[in-house]
Protein backbone atom coordinates (compact mmCIF):
# COMPACT_ATOMS: atom_id res chain seq x y z
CA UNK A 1 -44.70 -182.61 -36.57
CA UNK A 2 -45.10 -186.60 -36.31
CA UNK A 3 -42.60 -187.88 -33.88
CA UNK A 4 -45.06 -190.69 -33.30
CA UNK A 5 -45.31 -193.75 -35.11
CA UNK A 6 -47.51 -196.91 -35.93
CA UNK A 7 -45.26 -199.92 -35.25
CA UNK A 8 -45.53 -203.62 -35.95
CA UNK A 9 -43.48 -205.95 -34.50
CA UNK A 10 -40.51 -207.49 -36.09
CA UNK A 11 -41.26 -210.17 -38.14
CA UNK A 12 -45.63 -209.73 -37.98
CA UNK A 13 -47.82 -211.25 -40.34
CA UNK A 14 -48.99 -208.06 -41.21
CA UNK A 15 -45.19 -207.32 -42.70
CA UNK A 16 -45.94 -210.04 -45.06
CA UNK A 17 -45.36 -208.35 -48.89
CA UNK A 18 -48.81 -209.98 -49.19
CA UNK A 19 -50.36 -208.40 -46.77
CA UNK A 20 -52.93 -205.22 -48.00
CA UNK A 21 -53.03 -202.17 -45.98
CA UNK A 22 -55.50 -199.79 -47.68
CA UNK A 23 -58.14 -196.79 -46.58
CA UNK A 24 -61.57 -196.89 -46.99
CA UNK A 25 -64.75 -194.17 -48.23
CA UNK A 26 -68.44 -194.07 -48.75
CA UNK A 27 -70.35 -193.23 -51.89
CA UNK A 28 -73.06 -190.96 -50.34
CA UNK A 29 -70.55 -189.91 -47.26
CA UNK A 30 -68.32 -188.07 -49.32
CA UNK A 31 -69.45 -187.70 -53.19
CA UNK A 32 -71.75 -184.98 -53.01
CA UNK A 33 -72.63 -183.87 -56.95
CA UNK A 34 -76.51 -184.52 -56.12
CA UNK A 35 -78.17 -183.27 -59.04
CA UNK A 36 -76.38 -186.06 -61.30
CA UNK A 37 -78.01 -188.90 -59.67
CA UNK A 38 -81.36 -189.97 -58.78
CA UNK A 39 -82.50 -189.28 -54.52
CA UNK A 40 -81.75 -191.79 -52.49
CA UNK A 41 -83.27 -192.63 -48.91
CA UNK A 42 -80.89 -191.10 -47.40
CA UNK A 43 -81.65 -187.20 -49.21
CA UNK A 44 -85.10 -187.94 -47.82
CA UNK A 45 -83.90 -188.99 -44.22
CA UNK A 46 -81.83 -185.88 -44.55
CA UNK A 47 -84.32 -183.78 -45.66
CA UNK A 48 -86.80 -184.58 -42.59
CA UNK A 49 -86.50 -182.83 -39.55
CA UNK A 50 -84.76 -183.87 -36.65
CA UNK A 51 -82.81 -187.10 -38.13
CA UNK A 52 -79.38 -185.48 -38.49
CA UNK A 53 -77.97 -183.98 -35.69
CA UNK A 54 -76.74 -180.44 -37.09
CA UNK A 55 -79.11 -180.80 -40.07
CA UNK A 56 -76.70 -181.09 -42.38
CA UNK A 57 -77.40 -183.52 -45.16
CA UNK A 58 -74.70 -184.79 -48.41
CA UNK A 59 -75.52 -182.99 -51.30
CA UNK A 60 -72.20 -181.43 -51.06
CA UNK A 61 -70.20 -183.80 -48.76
CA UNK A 62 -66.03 -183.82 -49.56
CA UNK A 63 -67.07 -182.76 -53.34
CA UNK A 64 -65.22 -185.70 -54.26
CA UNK A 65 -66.77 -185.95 -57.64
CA UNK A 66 -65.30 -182.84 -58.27
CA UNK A 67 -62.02 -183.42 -56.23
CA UNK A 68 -61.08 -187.20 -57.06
CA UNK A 69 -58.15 -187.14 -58.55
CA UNK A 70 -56.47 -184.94 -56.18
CA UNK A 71 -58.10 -187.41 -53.44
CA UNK A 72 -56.59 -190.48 -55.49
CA UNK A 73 -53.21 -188.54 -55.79
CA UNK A 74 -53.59 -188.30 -51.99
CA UNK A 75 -54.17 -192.21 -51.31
CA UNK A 76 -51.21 -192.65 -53.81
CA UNK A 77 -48.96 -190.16 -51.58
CA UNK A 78 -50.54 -192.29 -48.40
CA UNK A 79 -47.86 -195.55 -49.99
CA UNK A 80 -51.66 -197.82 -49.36
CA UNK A 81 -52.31 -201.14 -51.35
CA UNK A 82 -55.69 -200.43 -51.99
CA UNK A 83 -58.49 -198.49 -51.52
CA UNK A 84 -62.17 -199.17 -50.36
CA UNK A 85 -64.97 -196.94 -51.90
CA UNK A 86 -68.45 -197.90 -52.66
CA UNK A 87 -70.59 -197.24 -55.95
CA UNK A 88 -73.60 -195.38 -55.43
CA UNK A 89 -76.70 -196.84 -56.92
CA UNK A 90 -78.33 -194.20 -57.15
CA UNK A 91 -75.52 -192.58 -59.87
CA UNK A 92 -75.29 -195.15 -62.61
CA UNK A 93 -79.04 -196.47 -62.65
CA UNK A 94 -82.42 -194.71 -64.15
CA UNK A 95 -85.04 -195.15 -62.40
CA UNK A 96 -86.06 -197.36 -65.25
CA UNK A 97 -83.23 -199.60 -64.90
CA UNK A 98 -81.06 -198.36 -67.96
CA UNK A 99 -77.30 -197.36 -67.35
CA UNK A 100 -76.44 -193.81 -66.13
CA UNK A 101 -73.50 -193.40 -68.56
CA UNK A 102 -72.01 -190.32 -67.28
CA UNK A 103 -72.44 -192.01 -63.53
CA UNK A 104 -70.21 -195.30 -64.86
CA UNK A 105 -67.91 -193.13 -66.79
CA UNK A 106 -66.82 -191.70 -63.21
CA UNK A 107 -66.23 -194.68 -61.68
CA UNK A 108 -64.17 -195.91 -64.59
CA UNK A 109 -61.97 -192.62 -64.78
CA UNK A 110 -61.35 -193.21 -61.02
CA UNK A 111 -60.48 -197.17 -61.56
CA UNK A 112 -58.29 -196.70 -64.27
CA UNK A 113 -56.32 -194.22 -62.15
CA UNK A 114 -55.88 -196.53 -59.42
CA UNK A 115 -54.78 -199.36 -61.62
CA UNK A 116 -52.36 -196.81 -63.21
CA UNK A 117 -51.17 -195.69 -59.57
CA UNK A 118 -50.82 -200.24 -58.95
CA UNK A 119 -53.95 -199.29 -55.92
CA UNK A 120 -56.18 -202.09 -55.88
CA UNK A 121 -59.70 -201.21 -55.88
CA UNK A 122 -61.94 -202.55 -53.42
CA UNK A 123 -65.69 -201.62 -55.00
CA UNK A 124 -68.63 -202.23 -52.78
CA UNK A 125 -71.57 -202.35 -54.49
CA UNK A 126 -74.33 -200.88 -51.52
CA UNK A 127 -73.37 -198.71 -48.65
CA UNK A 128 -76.53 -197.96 -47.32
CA UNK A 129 -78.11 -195.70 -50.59
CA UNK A 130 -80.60 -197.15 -51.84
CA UNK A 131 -82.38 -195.19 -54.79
CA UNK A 132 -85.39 -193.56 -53.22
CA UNK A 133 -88.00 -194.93 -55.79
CA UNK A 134 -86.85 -198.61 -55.13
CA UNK A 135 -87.87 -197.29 -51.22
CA UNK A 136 -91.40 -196.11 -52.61
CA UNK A 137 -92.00 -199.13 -53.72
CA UNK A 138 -91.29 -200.88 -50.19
CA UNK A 139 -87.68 -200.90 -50.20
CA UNK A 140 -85.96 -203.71 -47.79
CA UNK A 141 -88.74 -204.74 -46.99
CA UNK A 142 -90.28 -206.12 -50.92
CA UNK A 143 -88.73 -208.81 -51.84
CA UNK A 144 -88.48 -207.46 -55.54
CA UNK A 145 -85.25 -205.05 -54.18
CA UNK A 146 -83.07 -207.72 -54.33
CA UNK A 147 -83.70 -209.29 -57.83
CA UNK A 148 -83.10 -205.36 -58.65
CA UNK A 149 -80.07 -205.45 -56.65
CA UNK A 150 -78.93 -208.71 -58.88
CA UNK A 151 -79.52 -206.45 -62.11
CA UNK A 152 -77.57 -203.57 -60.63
CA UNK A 153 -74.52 -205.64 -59.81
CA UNK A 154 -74.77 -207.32 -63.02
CA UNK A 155 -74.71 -203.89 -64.44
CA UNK A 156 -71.63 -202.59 -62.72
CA UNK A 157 -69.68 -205.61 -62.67
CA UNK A 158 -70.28 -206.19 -66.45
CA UNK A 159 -69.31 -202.45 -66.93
CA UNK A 160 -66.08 -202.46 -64.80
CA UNK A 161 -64.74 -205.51 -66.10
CA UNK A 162 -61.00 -206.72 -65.14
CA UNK A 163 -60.68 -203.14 -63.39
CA UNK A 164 -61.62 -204.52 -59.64
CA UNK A 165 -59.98 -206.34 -57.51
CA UNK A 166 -62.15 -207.41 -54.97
CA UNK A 167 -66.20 -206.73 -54.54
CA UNK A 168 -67.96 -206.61 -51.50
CA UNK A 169 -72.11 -207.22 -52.14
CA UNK A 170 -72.80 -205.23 -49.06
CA UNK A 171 -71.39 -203.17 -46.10
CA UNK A 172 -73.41 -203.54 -43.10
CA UNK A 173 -76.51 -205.13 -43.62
CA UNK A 174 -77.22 -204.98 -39.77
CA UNK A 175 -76.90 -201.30 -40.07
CA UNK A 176 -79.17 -200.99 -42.55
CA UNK A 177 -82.03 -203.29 -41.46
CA UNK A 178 -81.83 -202.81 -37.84
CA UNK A 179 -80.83 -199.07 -37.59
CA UNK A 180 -83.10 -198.27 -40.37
CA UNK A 181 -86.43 -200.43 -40.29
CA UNK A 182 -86.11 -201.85 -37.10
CA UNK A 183 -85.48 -198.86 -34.64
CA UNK A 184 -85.68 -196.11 -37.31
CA UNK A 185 -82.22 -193.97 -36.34
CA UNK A 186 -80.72 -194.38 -39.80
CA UNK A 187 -82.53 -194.08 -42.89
CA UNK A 188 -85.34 -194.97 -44.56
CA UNK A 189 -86.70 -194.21 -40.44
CA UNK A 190 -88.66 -197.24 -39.91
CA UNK A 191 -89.42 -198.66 -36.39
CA UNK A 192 -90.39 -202.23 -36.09
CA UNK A 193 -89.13 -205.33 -35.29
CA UNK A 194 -90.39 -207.47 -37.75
CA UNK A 195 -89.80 -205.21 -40.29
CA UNK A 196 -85.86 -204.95 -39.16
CA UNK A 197 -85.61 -209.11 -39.44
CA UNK A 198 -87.07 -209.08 -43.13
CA UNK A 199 -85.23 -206.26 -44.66
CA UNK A 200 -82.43 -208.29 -43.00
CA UNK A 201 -83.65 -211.34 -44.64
CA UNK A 202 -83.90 -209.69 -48.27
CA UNK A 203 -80.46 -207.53 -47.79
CA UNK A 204 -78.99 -211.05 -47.36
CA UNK A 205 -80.69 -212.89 -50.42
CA UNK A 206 -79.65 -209.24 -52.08
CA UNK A 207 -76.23 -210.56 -51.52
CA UNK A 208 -76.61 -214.22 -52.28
CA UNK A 209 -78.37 -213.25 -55.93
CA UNK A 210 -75.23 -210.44 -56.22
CA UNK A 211 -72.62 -213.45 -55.28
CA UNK A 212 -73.97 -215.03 -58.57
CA UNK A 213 -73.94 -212.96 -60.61
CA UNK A 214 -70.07 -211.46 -59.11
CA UNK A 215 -68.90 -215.39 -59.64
CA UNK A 216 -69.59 -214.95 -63.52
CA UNK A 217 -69.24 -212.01 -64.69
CA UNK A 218 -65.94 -210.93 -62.69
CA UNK A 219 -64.12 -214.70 -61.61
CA UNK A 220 -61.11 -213.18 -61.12
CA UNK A 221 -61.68 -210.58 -58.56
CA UNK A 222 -62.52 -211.23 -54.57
CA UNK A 223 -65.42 -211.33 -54.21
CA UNK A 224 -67.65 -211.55 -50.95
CA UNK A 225 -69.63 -209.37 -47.73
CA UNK A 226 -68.55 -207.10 -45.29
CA UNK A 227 -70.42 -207.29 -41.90
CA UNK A 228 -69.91 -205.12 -38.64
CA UNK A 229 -69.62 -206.77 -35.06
CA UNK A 230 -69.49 -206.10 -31.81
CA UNK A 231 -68.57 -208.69 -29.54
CA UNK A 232 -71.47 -209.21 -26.92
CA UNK A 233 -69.28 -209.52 -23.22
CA UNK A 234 -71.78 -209.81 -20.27
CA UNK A 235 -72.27 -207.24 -17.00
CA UNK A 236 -71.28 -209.73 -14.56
CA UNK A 237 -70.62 -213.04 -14.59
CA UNK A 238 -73.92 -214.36 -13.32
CA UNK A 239 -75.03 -217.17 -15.75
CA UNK A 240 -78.45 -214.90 -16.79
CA UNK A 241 -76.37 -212.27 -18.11
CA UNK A 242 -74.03 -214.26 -19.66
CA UNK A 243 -77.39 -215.58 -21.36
CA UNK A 244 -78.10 -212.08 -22.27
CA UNK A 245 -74.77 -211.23 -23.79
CA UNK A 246 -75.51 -214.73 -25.85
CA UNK A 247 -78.81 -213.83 -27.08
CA UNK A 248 -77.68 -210.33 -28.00
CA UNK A 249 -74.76 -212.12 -30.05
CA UNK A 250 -76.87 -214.25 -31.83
CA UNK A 251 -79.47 -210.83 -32.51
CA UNK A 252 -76.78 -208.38 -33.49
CA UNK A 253 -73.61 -210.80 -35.02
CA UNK A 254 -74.28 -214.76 -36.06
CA UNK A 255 -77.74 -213.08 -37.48
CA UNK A 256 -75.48 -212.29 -40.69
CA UNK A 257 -72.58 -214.69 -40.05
CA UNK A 258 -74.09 -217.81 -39.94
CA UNK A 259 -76.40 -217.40 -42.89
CA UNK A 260 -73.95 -216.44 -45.50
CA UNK A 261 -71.34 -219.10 -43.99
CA UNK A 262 -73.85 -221.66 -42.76
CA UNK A 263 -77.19 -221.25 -44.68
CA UNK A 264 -79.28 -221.13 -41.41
CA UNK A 265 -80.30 -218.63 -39.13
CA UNK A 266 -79.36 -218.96 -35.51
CA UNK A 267 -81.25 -220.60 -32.99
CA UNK A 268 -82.03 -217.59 -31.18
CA UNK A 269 -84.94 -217.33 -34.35
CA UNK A 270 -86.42 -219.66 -32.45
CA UNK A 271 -87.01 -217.83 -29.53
CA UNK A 272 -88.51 -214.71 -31.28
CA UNK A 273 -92.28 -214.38 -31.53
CA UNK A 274 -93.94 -215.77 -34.94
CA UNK A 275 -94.74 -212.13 -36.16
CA UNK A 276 -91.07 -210.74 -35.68
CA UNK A 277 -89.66 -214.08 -38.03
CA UNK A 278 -88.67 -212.97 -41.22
CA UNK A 279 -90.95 -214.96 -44.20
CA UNK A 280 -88.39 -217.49 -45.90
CA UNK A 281 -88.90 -218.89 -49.11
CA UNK A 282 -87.84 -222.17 -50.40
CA UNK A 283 -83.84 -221.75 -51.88
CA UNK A 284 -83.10 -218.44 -49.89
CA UNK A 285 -81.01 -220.11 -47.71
CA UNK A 286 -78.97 -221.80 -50.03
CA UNK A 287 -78.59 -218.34 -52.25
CA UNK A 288 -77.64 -216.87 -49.17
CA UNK A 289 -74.92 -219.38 -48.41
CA UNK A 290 -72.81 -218.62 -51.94
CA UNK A 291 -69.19 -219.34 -51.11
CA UNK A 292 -66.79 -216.40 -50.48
CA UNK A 293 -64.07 -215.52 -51.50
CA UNK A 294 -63.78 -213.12 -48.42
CA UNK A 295 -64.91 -211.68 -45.38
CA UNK A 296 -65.15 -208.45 -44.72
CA UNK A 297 -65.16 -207.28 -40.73
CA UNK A 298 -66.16 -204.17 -39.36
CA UNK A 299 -64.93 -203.54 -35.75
CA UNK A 300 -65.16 -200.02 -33.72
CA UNK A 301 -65.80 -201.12 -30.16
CA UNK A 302 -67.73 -204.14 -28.03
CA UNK A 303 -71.36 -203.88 -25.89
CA UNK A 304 -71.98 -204.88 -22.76
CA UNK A 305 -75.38 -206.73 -21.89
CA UNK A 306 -77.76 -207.40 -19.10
CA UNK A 307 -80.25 -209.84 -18.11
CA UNK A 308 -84.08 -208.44 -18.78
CA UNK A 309 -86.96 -209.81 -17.39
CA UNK A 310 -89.16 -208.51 -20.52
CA UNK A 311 -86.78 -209.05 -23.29
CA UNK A 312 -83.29 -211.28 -24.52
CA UNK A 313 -81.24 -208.70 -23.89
CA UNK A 314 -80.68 -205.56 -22.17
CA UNK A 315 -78.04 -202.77 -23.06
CA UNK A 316 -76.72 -199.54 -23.08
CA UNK A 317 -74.30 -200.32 -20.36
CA UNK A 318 -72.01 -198.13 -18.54
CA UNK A 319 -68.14 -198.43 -20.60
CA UNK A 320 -65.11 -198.05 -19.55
CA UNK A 321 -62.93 -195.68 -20.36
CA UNK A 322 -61.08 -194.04 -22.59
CA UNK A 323 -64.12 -193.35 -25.09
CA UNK A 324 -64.31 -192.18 -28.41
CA UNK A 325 -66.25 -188.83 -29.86
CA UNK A 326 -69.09 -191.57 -30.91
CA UNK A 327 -69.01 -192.32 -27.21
CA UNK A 328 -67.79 -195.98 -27.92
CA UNK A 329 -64.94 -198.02 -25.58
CA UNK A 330 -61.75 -198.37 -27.42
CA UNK A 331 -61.61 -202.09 -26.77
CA UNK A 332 -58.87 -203.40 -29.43
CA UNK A 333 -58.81 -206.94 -27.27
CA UNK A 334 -62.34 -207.04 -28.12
CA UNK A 335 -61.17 -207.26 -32.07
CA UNK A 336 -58.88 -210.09 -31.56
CA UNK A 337 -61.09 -211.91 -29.12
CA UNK A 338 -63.72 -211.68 -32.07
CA UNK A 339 -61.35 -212.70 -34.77
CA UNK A 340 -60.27 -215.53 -32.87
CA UNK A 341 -63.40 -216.85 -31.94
CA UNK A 342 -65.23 -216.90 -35.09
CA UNK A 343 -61.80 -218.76 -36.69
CA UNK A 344 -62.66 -221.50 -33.77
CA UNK A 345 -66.87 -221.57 -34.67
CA UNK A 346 -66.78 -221.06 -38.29
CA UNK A 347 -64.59 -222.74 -41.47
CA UNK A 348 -63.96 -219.00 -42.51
CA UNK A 349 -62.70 -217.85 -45.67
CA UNK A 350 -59.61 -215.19 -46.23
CA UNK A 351 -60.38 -212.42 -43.84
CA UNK A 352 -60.00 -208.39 -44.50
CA UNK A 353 -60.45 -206.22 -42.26
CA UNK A 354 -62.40 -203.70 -44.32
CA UNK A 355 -62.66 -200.58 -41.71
CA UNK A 356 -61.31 -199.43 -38.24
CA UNK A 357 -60.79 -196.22 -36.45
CA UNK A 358 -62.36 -193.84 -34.62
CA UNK A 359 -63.90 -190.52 -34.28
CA UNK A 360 -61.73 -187.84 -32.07
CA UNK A 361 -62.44 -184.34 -31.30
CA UNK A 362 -59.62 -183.18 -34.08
CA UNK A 363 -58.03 -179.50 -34.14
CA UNK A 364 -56.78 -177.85 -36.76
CA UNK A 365 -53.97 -175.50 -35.27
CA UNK A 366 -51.59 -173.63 -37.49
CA UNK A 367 -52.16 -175.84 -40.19
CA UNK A 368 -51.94 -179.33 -38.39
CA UNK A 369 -53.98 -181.89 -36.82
CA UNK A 370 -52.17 -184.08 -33.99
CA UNK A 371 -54.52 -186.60 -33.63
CA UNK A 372 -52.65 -188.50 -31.25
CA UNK A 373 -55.76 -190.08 -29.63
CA UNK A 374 -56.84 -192.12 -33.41
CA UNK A 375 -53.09 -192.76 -33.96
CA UNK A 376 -52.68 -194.98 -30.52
CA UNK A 377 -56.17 -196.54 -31.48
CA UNK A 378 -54.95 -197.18 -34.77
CA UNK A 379 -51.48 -198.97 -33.47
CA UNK A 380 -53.17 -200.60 -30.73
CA UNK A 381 -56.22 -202.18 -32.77
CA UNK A 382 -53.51 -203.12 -36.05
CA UNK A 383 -51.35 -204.86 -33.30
CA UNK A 384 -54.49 -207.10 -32.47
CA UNK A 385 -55.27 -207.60 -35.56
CA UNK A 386 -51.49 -208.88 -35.68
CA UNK A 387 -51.82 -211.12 -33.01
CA UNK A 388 -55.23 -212.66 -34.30
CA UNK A 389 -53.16 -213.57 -37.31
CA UNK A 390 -49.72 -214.98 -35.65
CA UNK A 391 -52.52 -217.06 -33.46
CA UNK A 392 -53.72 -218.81 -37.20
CA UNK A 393 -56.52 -216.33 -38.86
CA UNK A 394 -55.93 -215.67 -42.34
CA UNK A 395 -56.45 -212.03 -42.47
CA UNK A 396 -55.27 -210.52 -45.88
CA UNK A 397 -55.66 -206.95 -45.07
CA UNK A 398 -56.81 -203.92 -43.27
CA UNK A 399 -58.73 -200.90 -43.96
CA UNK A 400 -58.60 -197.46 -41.81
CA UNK A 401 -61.54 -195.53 -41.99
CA UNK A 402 -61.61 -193.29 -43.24
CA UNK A 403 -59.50 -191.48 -45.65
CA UNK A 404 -61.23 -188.17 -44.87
CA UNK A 405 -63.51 -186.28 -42.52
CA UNK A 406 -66.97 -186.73 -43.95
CA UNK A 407 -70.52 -186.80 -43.64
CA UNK A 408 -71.42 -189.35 -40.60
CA UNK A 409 -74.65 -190.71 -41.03
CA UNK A 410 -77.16 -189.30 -38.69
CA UNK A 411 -74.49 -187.66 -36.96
CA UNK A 412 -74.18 -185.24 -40.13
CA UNK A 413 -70.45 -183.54 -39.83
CA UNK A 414 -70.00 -183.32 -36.23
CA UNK A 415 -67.37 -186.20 -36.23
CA UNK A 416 -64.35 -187.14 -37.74
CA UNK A 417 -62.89 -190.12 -38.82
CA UNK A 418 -60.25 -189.41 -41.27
CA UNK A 419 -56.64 -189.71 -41.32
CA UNK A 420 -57.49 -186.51 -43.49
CA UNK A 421 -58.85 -183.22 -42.07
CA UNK A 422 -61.45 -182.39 -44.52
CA UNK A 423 -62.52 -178.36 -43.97
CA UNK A 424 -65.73 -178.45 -45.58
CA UNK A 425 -66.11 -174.50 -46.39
CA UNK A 426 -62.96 -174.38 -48.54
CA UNK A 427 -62.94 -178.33 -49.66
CA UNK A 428 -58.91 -178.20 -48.49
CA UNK A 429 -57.80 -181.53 -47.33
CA UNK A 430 -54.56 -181.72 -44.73
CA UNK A 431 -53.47 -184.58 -43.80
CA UNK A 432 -53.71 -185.70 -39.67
CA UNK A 433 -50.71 -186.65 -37.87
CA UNK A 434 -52.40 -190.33 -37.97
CA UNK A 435 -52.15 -190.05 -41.84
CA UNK A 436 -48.28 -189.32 -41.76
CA UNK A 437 -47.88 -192.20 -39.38
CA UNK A 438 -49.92 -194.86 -41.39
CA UNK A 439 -47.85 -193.43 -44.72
CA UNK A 440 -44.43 -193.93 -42.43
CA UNK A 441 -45.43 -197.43 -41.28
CA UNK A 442 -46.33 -198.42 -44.48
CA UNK A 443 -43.13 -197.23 -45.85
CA UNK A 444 -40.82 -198.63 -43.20
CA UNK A 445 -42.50 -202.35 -44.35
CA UNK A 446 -39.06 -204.44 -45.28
CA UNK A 447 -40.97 -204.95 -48.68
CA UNK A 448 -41.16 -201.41 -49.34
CA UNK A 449 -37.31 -200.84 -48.22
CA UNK A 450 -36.53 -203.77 -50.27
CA UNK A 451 -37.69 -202.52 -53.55
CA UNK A 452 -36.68 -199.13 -53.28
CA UNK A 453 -40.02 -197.58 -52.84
């Protein structure tokens, strides 16, 4: 079936014995087992009309509460170093704050398998499901959510002990305060711009207060953020355009970069309107700038920007093709222009690539999926990830996303991400021709033939 492969070339930094290749998941995207944990905004988001494209919603997802040691067993039979799954608050927290034993007790049946199986686990503490009575109660957007978010990492981190290896505070905060408060397409709904810069502002003191608590309670693991970017390039090369792709940088990027590395906001804060700057108190920045032991990037495509005579930025511009089934430009220069560029602005830490890959229109045909679209975009964007790192990044790993088909956000299961066919009626999982690829690649590594593995 796979006559096509992922290959590095001879000698890459990515060949390094050191080097982690891993897959990634989502609590709510593929857990289902709803009834043993409280709602979260994102049952209510599904629950409303008209948010989720088929109007689907995760109370059942991949069942992988149900199914996760055959899904370890699978990652094991992948030959990754480590996989990426998040905790879901939601599942090991009342709503009066005491631990939801039977919620941990999951999590630590599935660590202890992956430290049996030599995976390391990658935890992330909030992906995006945030227990709907903390939303009642204002959400992002009260202050109080991340002093609770400081008690629910002390919790887990406490409870998990020397079973992590690395712990990411948050995935996405941009995705969650701009997609969700600030133009309302991901949940809790919410459309307003001021409200999208101070759930930003709290997600990131969220993390600061979580960094704390991380640095005592587990010193030995990695622990740090994972933020999402896409590099801003400009329509033409007239110098207002070139402005606007700045601007939107500055909006949709260095808005979560340069706090957590640099304590400060970017200038562009400045240039908003007093009523859309987020309210800052006295030490937030500082809290905000803990030291990492990581950073976690995102990348999935760039944006293009305009000049607008009413706003900073203007986008939704035309891309070039070949596109992804999320309609996105498969741009992997755009990852290694990024990684290089923020090695030359910022004093970065250790870098991971934490997730990558796309969305195809998959097939399943007498028992097979050849994905051959997500396999080149895997090769090409792990080959500029490759030259990012013979050009002087330190990047420690990389994450495909996903391991499986799952639920997609607002998108609900209409696309697929997995280097695992997932068919949701009978739960069956069959592995992509991408999947056999990244297991032969990762095999062929001259550590791997070394060894014996």
């Amino acid at each position: 079936m796979n006559n096509k492969r992922i290959e590095l070339p001879h000698g890459a930094p990515l060949l390094s014995p050191d080097f982690l290749f891993g897959v990634a998941t989502a609590a709510f995207q593929i857990e289902g087992a709803a009834q043993s944990r409280l709602p979260c905004i994102w049952d209510t988001f599904c629950a409303t009309p008209g948010k989720i494209r088929d109007g689907s919603n995760g109370l059942q997802a991949c069942q992988h509460v149900e199914h996760w040691l055959q899904d370890i067993e699978l990652i094991h039979a992948m030959g990754v170093d480590a996989y990426r799954f998040s905790v879901s608050w939601p599942r090991v927290m009342h709503e009066d704050g005491s631990p939801n034993q039977q919620g941990l007790d999951f999590y630590l049946r599935l660590l202890d398998k992956l430290n049996a199986l030599g995976i390391k686990a990658f935890v992330t503490l909030y992906h995006w499901d945030l227990p709907q009575h903390l939303e009642d109660k204002g959400g992002w957007l009260n202050r109080q959510t991340a002093y609770q978010f400081r008690e629910y990492a002390d919790l887990v981190s406490r409870t998990f002990g020397e079973r992590v290896y690395s712990y990411a505070t948050l995935n996405e905060p941009y995705c969650s305060a701009y997609l969700g408060y600030e133009i309302g397409v991901h949940a809790p709904g919410h459309k307003n711009k001021a409200w999208g810069k101070q759930a930003a502002h709290h997600l990131l003191l969220a993390h600061g207060l979580a960094m704390q608590v991380l640095a005592k309670n587990a010193p030995h693991a990695q622990n740090g953020i994972v933020l999402n970017f896409s590099p801003c390039y400009a329509k033409t090369n007239s110098a207002e355009d070139i402005q606007a792709a700045q601007n939107a940088d500055q909006y949709f990027n260095h808005w979560y970069l340069r706090p957590v590395m640099e304590g400060r906001y970017p200038d562009l804060i400045h240039a908003l309107p007093a009523d859309e700057r987020p309210v800052i108190e006295e030490g937030d920045m500082q809290v905000i700038a803990h030291p990492l032991d990581y950073l976690g990037i995102n990348y999935y495509t760039r944006e293009i920007y305009s000049a607008d005579q009413h706003e900073l930025f203007r986008g939704g511009q035309e891309k070039s093709l070949p596109l992804t089934d999320m309609g996105w430009e498969i741009y992997p220069q755009g990852l290694k222009n990024l990684l290089l560029a923020y090695h030359q602005q910022y004093d970065l830490p250790p870098v991971y690539i934490t997730e990558n890959g796309a969305a195809m229109v998959d097939e399943l045909k007498d028992g097979q999926v050849n994905d051959w679209d997500r396999l080149a975009y895997l090769h090409s964007h792990i080959n500029a990830v490759n030259e990012a790192a013979e050009q002087g990044v330190d990047i420690r790993g990389y994450f495909a996303w996903s391991l499986m088909d799952n639920f997609e956000w607002a998108e609900g299961y209409l696309k697929r991400f997995g280097l695992v066919y997932v068919d949701y009626a009978s739960q069956q999982r069959i592995v992509k021709a991408s999947g056999l690829a990244y297991r032969d690649m990762l095999n062929r590594r001259p550590s791997r033939v070394l060894s014996g593995e």
